[in-house]
Protein backbone atom coordinates (compact mmCIF):
# COMPACT_ATOMS: atom_id res chain seq x y z
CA UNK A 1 240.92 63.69 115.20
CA UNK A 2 238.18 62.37 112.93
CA UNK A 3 236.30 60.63 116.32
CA UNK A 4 236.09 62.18 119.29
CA UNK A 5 234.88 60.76 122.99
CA UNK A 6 233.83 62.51 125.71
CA UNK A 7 234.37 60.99 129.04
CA UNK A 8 232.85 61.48 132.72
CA UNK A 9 235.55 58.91 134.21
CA UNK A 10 234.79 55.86 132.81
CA UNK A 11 231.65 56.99 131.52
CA UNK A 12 230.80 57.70 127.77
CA UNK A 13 228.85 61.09 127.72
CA UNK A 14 229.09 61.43 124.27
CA UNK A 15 230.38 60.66 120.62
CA UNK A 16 231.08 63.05 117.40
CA UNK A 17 232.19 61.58 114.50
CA UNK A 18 233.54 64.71 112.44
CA UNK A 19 232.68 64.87 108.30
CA UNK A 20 236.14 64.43 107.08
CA UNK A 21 236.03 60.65 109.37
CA UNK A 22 236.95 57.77 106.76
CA UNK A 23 237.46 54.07 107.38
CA UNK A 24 237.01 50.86 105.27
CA UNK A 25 234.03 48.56 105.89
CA UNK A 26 232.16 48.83 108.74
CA UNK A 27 233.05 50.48 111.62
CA UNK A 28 230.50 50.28 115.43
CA UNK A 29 231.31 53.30 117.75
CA UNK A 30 228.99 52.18 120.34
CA UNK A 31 229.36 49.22 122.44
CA UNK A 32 226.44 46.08 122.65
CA UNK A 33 224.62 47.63 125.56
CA UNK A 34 223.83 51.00 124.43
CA UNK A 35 220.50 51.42 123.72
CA UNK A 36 221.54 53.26 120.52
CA UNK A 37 223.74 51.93 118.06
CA UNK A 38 226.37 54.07 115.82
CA UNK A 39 228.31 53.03 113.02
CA UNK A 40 230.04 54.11 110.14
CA UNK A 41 230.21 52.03 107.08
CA UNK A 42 232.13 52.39 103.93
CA UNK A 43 231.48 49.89 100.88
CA UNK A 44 232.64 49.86 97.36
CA UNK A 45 229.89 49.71 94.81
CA UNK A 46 228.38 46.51 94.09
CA UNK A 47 229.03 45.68 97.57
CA UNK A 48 225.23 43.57 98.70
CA UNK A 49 223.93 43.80 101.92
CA UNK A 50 221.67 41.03 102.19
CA UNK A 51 217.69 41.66 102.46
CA UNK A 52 216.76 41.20 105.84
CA UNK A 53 213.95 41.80 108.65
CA UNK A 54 214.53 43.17 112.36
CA UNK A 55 212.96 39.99 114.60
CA UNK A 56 211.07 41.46 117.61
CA UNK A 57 213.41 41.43 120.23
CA UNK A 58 211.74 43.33 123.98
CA UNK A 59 214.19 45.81 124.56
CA UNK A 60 214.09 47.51 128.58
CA UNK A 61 215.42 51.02 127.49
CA UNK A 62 215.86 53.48 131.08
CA UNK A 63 217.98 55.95 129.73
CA UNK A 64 217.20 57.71 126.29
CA UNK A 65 220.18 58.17 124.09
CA UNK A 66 219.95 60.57 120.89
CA UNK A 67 221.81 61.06 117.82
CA UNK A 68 222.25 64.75 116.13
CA UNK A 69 223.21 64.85 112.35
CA UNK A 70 224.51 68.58 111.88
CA UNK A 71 222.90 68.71 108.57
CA UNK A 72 223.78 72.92 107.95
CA UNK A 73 225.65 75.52 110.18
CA UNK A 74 227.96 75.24 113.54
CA UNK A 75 226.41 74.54 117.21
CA UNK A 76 228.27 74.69 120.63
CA UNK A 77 227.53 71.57 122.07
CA UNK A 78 228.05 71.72 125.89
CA UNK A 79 228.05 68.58 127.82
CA UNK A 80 226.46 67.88 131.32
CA UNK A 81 227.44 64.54 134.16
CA UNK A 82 224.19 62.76 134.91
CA UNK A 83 224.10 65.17 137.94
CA UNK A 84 224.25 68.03 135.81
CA UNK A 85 228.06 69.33 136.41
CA UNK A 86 229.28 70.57 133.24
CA UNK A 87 232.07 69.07 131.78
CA UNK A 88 233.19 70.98 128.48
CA UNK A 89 231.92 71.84 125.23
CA UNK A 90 232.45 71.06 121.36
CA UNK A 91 232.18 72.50 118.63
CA UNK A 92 230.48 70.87 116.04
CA UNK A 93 229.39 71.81 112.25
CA UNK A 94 227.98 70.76 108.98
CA UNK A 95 228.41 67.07 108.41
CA UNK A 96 228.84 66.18 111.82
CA UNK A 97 227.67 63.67 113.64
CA UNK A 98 227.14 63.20 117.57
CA UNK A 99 225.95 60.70 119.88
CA UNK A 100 224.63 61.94 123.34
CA UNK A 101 225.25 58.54 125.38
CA UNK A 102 224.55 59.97 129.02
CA UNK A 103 224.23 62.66 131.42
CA UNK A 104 223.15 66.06 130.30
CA UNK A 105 223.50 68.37 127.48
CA UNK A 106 222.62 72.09 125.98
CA UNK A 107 223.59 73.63 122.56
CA UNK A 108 223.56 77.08 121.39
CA UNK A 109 223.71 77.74 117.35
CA UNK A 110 226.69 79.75 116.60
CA UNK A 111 224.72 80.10 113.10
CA UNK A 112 221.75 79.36 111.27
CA UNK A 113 221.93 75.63 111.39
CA UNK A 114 219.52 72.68 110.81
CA UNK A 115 219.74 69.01 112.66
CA UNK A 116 218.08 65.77 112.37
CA UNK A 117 217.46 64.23 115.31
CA UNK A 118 217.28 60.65 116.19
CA UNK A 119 216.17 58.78 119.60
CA UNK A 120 214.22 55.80 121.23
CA UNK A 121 210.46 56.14 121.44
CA UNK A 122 207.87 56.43 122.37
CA UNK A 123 207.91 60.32 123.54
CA UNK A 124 207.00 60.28 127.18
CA UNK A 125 206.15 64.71 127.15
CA UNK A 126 207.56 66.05 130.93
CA UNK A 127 209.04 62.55 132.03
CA UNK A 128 210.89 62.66 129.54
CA UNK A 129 213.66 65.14 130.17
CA UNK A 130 214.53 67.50 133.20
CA UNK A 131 215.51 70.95 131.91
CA UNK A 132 217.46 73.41 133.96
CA UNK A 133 219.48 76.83 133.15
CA UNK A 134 221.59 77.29 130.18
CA UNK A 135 225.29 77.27 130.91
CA UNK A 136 226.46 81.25 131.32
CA UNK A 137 229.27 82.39 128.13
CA UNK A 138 231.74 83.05 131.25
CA UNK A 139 231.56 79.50 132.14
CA UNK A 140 232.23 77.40 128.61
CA UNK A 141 235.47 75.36 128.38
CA UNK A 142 235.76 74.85 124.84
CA UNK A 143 237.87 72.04 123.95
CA UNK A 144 239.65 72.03 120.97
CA UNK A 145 239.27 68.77 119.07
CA UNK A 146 242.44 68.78 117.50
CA UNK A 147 244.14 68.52 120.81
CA UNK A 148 242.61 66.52 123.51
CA UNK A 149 240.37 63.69 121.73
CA UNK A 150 240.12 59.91 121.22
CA UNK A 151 240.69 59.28 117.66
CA UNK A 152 241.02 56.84 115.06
């Protein structure tokens, strides 16, 4: 599966679009009231997208979302509920992309690897995030994409 979500029951904890993912046009993974928006979009060349301006719209943002481009190397993502119960974990690698939409998450790099990492500001330091202990190797679930995903 090229697009993978991962679910707390009807929640959306997070998104990873793999690198081999294709789709004409455009294509929003995200619905309206996320605070971050992900899409994928395909065009043939010559294809115009107008010139245009954001208007100032005031935004209330509670919950920070971030998205992780997995620019070099493979990371185990592992993926938290909002009360910090871990759910699973992911694989992902070079050319990946993943939305963290809610709850909590830790990653461990399984090799030298290199992200780019996008989110709401402004940075708010210690209110920003609550940390808390790493999940222990004995306890990962690793799920394999290929098997248990939403796709397109």
């Amino acid at each position: 599966m090229t697009v993978e979500i991962v679910k707390n029951l009807d929640q959306t904890i997070g998104i990873i679009i793999r690198s081999d993912h294709h789709a004409e046009g455009i294509e929003f993974f995200t619905p309206d009231m996320f605070s971050q928006q992900l899409a994928y979009m395909n065009r043939p060349q010559g294809y115009v997208i107008p010139p245009h301006v954001h208007n100032p719209v005031k935004r209330d943002v509670v919950w920070t979302q971030e998205v992780l481009f997995i620019k070099s190397g493979k990371v185990r993502v592992d993926f938290f509920t909002d009360g910090r119960h871990y759910l699973e974990s992911r694989i992902v690698s070079t050319g990946d992309v993943v939305l963290l939409a809610a709850g909590g998450h830790g990653f461990e790099m399984l090799e030298p690897s290199e992200m780019i990492e996008v989110k709401q500001g402004p940075y708010c330091g210690d209110q920003d995030k609550t940390r808390f202990e790493p999940l222990p190797p004995e306890k990962v679930k690793l799920v394999d994409s290929r098997e248990s995903s939403v796709g397109s």
